[in-house]
PDB file of N, CA and C in Angstrom:
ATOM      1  N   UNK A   1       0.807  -1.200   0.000  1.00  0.00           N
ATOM      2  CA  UNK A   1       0.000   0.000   0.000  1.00  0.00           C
ATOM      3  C   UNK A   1       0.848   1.262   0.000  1.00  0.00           C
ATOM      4  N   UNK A   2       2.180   1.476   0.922  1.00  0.00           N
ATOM      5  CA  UNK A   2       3.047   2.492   0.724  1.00  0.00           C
ATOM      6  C   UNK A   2       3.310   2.685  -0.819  1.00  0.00           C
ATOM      7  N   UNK A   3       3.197   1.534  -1.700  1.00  0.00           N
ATOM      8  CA  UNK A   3       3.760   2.147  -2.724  1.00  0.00           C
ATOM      9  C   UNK A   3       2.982   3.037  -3.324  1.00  0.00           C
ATOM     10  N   UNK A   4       1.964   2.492  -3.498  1.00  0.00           N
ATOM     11  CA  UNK A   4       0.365   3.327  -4.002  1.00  0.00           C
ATOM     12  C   UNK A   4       0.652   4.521  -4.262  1.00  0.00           C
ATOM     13  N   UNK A   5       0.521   4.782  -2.804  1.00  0.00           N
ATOM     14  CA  UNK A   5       0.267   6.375  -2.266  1.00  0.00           C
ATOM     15  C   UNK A   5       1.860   7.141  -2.706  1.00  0.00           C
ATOM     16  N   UNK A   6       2.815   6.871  -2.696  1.00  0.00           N
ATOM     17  CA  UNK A   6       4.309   6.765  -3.389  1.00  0.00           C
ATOM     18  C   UNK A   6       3.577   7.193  -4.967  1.00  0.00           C
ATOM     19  N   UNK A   7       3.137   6.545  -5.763  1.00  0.00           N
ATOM     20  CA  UNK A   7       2.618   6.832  -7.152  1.00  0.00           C
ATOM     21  C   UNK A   7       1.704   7.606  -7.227  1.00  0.00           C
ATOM     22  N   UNK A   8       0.530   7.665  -6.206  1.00  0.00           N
ATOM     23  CA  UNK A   8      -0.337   8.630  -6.486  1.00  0.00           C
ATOM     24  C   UNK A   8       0.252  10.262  -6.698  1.00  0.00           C
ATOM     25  N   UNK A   9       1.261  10.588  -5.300  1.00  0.00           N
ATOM     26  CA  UNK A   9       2.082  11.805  -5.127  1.00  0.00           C
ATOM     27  C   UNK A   9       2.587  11.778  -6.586  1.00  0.00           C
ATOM     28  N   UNK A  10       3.174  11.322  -7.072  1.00  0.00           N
ATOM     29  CA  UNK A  10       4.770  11.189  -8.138  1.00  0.00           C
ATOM     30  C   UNK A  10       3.291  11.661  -9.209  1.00  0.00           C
ATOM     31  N   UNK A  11       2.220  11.329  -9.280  1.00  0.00           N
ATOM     32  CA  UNK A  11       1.521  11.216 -10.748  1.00  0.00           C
ATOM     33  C   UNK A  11       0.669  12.676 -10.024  1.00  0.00           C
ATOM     34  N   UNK A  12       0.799  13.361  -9.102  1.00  0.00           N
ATOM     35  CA  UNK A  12      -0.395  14.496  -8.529  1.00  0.00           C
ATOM     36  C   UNK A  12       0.964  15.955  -9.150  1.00  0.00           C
ATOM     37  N   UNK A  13       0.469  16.317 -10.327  1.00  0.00           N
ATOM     38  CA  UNK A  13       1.254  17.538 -10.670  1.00  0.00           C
ATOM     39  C   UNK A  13       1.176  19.169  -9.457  1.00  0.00           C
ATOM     40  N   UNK A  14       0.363  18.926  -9.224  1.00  0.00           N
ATOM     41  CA  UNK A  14       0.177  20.383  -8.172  1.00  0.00           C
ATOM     42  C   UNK A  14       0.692  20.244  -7.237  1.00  0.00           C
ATOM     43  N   UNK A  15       1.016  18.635  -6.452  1.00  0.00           N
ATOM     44  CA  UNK A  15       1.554  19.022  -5.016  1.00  0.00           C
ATOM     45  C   UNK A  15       3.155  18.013  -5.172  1.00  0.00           C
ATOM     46  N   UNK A  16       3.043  17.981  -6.489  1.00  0.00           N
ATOM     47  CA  UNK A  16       4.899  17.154  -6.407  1.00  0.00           C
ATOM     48  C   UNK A  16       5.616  17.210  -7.896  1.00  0.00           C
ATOM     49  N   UNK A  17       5.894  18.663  -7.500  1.00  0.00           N
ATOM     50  CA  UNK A  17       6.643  19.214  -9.058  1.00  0.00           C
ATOM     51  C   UNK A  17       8.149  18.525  -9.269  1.00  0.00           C
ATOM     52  N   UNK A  18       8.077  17.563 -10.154  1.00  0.00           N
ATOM     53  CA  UNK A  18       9.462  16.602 -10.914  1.00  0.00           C
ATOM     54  C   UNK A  18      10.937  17.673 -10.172  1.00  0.00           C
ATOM     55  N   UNK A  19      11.461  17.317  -9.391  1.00  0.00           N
ATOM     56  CA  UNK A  19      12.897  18.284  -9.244  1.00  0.00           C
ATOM     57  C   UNK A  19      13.559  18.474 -10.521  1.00  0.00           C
ATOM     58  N   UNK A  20      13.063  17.971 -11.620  1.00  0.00           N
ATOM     59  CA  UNK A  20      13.801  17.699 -12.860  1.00  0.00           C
ATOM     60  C   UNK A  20      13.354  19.646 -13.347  1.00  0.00           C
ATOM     61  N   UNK A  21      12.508  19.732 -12.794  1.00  0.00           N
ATOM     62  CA  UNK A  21      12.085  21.613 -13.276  1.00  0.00           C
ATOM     63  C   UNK A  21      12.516  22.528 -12.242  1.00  0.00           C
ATOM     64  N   UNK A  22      13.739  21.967 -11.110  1.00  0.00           N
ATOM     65  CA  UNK A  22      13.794  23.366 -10.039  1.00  0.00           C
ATOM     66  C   UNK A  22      13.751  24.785 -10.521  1.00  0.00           C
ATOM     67  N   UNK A  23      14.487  25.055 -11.789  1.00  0.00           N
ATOM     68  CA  UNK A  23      14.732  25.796 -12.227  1.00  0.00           C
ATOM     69  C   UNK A  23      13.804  26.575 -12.462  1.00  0.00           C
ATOM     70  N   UNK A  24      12.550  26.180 -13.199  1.00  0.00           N
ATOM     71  CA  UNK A  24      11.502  26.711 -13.955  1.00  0.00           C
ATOM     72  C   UNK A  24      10.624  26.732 -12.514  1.00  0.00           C
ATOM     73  N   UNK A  25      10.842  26.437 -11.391  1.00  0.00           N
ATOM     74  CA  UNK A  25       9.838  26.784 -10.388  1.00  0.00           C
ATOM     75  C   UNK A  25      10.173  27.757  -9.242  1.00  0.00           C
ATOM     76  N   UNK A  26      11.914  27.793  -9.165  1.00  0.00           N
ATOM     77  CA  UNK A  26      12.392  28.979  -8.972  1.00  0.00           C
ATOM     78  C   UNK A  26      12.281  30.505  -9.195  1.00  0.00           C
ATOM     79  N   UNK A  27      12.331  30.293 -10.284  1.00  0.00           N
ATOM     80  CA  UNK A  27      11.617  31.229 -11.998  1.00  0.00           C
ATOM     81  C   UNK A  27      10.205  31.805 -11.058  1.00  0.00           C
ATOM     82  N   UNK A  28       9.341  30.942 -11.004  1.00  0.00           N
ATOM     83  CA  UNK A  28       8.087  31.227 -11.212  1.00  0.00           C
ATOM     84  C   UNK A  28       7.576  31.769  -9.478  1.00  0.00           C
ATOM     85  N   UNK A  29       8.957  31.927  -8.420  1.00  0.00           N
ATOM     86  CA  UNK A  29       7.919  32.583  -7.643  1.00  0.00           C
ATOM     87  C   UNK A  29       8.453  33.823  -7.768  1.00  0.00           C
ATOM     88  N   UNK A  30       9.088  34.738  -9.225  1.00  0.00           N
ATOM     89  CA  UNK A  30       9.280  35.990  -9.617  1.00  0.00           C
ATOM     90  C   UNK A  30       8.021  36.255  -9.935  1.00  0.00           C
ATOM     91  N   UNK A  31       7.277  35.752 -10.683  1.00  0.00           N
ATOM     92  CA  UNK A  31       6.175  35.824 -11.284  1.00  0.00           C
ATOM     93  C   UNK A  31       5.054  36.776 -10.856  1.00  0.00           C
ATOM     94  N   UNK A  32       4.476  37.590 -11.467  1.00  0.00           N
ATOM     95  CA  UNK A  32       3.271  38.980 -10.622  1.00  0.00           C
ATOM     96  C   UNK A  32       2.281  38.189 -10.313  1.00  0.00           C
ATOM     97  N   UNK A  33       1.561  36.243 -10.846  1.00  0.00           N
ATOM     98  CA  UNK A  33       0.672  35.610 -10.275  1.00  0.00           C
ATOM     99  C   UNK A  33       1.229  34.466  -9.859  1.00  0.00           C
ATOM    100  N   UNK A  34       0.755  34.286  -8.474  1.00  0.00           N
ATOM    101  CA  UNK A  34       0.935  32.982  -7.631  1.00  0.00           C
ATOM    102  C   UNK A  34       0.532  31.331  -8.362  1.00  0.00           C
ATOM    103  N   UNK A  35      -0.011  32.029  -9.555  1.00  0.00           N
ATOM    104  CA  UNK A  35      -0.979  30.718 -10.293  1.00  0.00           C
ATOM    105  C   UNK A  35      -0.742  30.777 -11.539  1.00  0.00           C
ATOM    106  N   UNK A  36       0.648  31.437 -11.929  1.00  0.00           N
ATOM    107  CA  UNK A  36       0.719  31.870 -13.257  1.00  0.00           C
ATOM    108  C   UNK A  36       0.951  30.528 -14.144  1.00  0.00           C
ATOM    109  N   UNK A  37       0.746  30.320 -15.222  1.00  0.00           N
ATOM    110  CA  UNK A  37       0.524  29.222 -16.149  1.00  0.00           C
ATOM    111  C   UNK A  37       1.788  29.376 -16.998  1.00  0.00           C
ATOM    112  N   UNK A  38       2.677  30.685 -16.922  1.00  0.00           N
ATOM    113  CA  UNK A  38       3.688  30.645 -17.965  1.00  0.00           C
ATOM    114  C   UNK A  38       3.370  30.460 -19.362  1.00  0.00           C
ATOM    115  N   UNK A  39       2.124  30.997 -19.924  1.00  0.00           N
ATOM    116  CA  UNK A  39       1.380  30.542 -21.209  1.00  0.00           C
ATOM    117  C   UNK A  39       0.886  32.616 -21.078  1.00  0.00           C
ATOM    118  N   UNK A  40      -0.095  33.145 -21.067  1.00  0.00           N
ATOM    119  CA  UNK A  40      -0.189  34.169 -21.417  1.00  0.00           C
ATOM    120  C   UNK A  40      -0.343  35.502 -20.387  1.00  0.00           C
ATOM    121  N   UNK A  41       0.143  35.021 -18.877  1.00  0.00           N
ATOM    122  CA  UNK A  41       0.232  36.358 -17.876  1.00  0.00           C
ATOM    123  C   UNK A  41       0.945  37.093 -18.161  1.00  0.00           C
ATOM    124  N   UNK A  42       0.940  38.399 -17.768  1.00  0.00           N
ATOM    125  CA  UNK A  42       1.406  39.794 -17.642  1.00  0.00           C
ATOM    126  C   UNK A  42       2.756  39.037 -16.701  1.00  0.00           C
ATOM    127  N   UNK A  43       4.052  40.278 -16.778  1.00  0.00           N
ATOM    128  CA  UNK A  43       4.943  39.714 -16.010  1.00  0.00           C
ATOM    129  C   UNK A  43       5.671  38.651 -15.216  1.00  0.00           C
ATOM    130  N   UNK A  44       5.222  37.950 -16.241  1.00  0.00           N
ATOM    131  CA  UNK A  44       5.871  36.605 -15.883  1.00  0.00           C
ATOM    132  C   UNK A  44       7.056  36.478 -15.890  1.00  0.00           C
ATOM    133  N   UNK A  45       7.791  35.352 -14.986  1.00  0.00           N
ATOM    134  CA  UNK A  45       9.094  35.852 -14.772  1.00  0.00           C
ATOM    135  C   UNK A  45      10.223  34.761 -15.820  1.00  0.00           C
ATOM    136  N   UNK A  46       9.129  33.535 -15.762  1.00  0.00           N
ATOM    137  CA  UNK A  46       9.793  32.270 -16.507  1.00  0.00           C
ATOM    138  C   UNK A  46       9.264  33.058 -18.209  1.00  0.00           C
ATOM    139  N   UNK A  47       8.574  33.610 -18.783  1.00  0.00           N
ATOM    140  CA  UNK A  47       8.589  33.892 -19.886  1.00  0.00           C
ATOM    141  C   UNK A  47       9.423  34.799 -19.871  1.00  0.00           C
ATOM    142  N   UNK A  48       9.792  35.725 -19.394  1.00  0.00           N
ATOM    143  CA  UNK A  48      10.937  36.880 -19.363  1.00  0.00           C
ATOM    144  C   UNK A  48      12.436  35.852 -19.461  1.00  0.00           C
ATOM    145  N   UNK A  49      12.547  35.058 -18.804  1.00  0.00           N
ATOM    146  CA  UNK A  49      13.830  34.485 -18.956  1.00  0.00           C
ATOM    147  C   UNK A  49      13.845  33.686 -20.105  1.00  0.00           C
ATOM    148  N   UNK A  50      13.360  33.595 -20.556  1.00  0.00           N
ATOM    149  CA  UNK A  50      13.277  33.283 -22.178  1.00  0.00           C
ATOM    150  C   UNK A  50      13.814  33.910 -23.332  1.00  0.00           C
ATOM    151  N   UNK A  51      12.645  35.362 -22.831  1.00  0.00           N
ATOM    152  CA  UNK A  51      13.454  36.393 -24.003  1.00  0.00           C
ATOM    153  C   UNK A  51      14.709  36.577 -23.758  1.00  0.00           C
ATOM    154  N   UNK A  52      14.978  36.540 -22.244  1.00  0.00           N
ATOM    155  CA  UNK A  52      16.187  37.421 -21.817  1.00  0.00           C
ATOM    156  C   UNK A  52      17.824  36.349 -22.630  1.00  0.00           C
ATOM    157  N   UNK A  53      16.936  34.677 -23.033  1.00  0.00           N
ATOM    158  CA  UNK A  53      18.151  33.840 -23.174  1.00  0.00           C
ATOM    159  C   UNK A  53      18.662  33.134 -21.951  1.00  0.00           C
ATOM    160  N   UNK A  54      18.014  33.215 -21.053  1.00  0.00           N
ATOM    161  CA  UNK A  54      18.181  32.370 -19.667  1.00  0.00           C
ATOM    162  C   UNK A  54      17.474  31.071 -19.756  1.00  0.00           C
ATOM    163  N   UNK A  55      16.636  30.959 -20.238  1.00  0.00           N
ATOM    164  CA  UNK A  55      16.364  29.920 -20.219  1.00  0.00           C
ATOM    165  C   UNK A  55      15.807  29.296 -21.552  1.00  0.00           C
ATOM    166  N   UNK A  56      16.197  27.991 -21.839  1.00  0.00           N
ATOM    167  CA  UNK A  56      15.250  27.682 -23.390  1.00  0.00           C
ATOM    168  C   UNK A  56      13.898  27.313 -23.650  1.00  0.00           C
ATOM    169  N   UNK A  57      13.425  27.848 -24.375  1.00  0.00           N
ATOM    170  CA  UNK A  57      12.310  27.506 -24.762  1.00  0.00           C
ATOM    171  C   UNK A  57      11.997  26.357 -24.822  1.00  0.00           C
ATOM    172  N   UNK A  58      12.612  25.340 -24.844  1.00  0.00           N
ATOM    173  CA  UNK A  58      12.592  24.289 -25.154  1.00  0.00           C
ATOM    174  C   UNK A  58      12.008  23.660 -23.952  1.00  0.00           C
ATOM    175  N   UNK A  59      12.667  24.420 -22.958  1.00  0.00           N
ATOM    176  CA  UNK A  59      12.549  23.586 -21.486  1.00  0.00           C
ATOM    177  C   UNK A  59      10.996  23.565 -21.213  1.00  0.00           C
ATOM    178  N   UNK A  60      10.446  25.198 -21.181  1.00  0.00           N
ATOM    179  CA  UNK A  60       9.300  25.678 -21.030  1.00  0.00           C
ATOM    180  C   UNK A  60       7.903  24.412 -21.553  1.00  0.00           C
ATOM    181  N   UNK A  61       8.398  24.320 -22.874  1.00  0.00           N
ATOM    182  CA  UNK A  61       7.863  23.029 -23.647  1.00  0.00           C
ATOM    183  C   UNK A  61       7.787  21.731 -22.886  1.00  0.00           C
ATOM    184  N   UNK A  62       8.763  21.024 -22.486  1.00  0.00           N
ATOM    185  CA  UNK A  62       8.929  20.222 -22.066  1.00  0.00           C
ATOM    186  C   UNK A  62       8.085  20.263 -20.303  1.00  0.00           C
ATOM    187  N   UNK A  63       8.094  21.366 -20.010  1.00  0.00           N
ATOM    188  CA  UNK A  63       7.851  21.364 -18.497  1.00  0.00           C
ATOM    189  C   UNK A  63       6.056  21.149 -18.789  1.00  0.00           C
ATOM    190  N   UNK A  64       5.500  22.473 -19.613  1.00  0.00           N
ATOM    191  CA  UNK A  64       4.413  21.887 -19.476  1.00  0.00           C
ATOM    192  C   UNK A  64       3.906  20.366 -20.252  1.00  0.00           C
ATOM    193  N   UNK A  65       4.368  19.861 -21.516  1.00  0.00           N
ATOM    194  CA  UNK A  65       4.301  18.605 -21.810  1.00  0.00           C
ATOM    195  C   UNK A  65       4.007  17.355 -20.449  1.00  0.00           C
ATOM    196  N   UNK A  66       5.059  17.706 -19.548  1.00  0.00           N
ATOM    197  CA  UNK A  66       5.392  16.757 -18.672  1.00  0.00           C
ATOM    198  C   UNK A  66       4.039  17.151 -17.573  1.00  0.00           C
ATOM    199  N   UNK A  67       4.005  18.373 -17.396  1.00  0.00           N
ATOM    200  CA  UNK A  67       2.689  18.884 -16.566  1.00  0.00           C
ATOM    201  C   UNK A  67       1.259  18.302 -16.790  1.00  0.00           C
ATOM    202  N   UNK A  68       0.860  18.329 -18.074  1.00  0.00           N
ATOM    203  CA  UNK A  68      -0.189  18.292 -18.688  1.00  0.00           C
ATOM    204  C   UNK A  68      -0.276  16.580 -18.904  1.00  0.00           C
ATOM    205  N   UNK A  69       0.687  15.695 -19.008  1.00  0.00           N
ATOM    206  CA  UNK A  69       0.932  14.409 -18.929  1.00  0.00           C
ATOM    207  C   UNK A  69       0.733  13.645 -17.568  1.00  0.00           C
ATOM    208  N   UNK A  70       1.312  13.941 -16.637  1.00  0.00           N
ATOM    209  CA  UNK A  70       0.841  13.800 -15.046  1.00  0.00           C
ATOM    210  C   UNK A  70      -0.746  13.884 -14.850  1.00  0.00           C
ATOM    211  N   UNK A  71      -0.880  15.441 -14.960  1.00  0.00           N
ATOM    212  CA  UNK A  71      -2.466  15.767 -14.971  1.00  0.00           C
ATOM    213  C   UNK A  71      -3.333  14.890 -15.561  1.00  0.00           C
ATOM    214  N   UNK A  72      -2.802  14.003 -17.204  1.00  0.00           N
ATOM    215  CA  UNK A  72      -3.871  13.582 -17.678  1.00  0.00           C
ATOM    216  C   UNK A  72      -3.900  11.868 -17.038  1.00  0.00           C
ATOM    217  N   UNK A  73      -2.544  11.059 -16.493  1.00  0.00           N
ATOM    218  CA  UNK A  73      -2.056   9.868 -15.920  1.00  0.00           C
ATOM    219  C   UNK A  73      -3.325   9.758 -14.571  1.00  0.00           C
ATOM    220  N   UNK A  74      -3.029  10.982 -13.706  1.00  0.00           N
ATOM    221  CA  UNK A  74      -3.782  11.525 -12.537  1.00  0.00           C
ATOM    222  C   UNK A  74      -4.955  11.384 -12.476  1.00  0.00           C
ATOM    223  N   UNK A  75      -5.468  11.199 -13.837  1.00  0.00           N
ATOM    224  CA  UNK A  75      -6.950  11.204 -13.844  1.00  0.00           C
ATOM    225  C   UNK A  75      -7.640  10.443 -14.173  1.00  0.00           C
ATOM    226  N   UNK A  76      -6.834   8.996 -14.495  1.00  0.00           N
ATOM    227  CA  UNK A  76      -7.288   7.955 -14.979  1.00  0.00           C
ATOM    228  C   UNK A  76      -7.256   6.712 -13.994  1.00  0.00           C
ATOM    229  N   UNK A  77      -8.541   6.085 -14.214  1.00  0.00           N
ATOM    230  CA  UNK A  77      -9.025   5.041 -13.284  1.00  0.00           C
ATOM    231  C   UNK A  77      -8.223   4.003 -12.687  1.00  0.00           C
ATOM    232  N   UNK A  78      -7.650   3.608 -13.548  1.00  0.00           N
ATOM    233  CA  UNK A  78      -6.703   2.283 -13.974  1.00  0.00           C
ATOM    234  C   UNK A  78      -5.222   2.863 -13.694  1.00  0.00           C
ATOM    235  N   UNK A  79      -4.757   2.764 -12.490  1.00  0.00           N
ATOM    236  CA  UNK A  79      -3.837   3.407 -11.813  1.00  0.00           C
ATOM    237  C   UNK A  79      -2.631   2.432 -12.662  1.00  0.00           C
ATOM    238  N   UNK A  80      -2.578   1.223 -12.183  1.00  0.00           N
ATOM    239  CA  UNK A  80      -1.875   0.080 -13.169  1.00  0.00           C
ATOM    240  C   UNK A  80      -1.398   0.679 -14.492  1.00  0.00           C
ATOM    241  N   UNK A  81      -2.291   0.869 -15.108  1.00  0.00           N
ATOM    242  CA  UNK A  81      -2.280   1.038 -16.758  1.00  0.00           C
ATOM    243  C   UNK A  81      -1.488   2.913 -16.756  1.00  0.00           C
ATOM    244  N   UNK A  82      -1.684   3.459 -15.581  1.00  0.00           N
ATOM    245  CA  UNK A  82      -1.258   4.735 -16.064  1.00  0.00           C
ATOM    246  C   UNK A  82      -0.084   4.497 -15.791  1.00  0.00           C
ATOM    247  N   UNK A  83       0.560   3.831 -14.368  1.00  0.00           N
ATOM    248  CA  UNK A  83       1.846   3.918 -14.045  1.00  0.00           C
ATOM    249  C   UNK A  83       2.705   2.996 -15.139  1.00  0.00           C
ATOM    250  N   UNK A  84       2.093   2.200 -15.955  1.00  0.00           N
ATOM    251  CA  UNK A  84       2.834   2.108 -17.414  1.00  0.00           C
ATOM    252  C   UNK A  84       2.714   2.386 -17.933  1.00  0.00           C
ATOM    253  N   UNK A  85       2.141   3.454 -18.298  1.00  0.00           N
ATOM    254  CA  UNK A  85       2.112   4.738 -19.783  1.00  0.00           C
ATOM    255  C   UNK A  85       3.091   5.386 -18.960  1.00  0.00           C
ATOM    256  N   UNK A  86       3.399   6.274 -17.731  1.00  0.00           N
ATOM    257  CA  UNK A  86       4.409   6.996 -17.354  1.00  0.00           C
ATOM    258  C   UNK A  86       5.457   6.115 -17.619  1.00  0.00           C
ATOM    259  N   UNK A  87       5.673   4.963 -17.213  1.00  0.00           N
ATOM    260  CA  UNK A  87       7.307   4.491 -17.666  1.00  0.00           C
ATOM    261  C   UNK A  87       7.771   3.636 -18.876  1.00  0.00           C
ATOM    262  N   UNK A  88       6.775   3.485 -19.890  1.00  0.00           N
ATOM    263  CA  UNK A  88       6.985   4.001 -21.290  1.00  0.00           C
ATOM    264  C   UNK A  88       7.222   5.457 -21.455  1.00  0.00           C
ATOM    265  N   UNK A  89       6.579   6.393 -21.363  1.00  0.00           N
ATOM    266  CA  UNK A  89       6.780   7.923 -21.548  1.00  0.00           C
ATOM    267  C   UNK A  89       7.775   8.099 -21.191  1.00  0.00           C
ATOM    268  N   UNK A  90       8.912   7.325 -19.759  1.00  0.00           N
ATOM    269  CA  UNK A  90       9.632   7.491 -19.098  1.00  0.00           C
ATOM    270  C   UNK A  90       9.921   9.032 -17.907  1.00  0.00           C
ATOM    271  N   UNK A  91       8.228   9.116 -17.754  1.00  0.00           N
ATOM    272  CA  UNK A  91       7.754  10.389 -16.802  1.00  0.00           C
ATOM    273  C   UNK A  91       8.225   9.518 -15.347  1.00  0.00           C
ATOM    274  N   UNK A  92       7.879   8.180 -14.962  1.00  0.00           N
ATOM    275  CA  UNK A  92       7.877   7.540 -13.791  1.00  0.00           C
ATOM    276  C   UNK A  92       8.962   7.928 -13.036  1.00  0.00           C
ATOM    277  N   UNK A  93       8.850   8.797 -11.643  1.00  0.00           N
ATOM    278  CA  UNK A  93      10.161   9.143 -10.717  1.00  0.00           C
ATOM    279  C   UNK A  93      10.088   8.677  -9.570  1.00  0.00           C
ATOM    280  N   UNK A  94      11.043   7.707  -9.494  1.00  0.00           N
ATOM    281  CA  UNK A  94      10.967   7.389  -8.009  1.00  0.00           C
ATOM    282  C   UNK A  94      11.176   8.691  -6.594  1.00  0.00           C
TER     283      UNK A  94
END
């Protein structure tokens, strides 16, 4: 049963952000919203480091990819079947 709850956290995007993004969450408590999406707020701090060349675009991509992938794992019945789509995807973090 520890493990479960171990996978549920690892697959819950809001309360267990991948350390693989410190960077981009560092970033984001510059940010003018506490809830900013990094997609179209005013003063954002992770889109500013973009333009600025601090950070790549690429990453930005990848962070929400990986966001929006959790979220959709998270929401599916068949806990089994998601925690092997994450490690095919190779999202699965111990």
């Amino acid at each position: 049963m520890k493990s479960n709850k171990k996978v549920i956290e690892i697959m819950n995007p809001e309360e267990n952000t991948p350390d693989t993004f410190e960077d981009i969450v560092k970033l984001s408590t510059k940010c003018k919203f506490t809830n900013c999406t990094h997609n179209t707020e005013p003063n954002c701090a992770v889109k500013e480091a973009i333009l600025k060349g601090a950070l790549p675009q690429e990453r930005l991509i990848t962070y929400h990819r990986d966001k929006n992938e959790a979220a959709y794992v998270a929401n599916q019945k068949n806990k089994t079947k998601a925690i092997d789509y994450m490690k095919q995807r190779k999202l699965f973090r111990k």
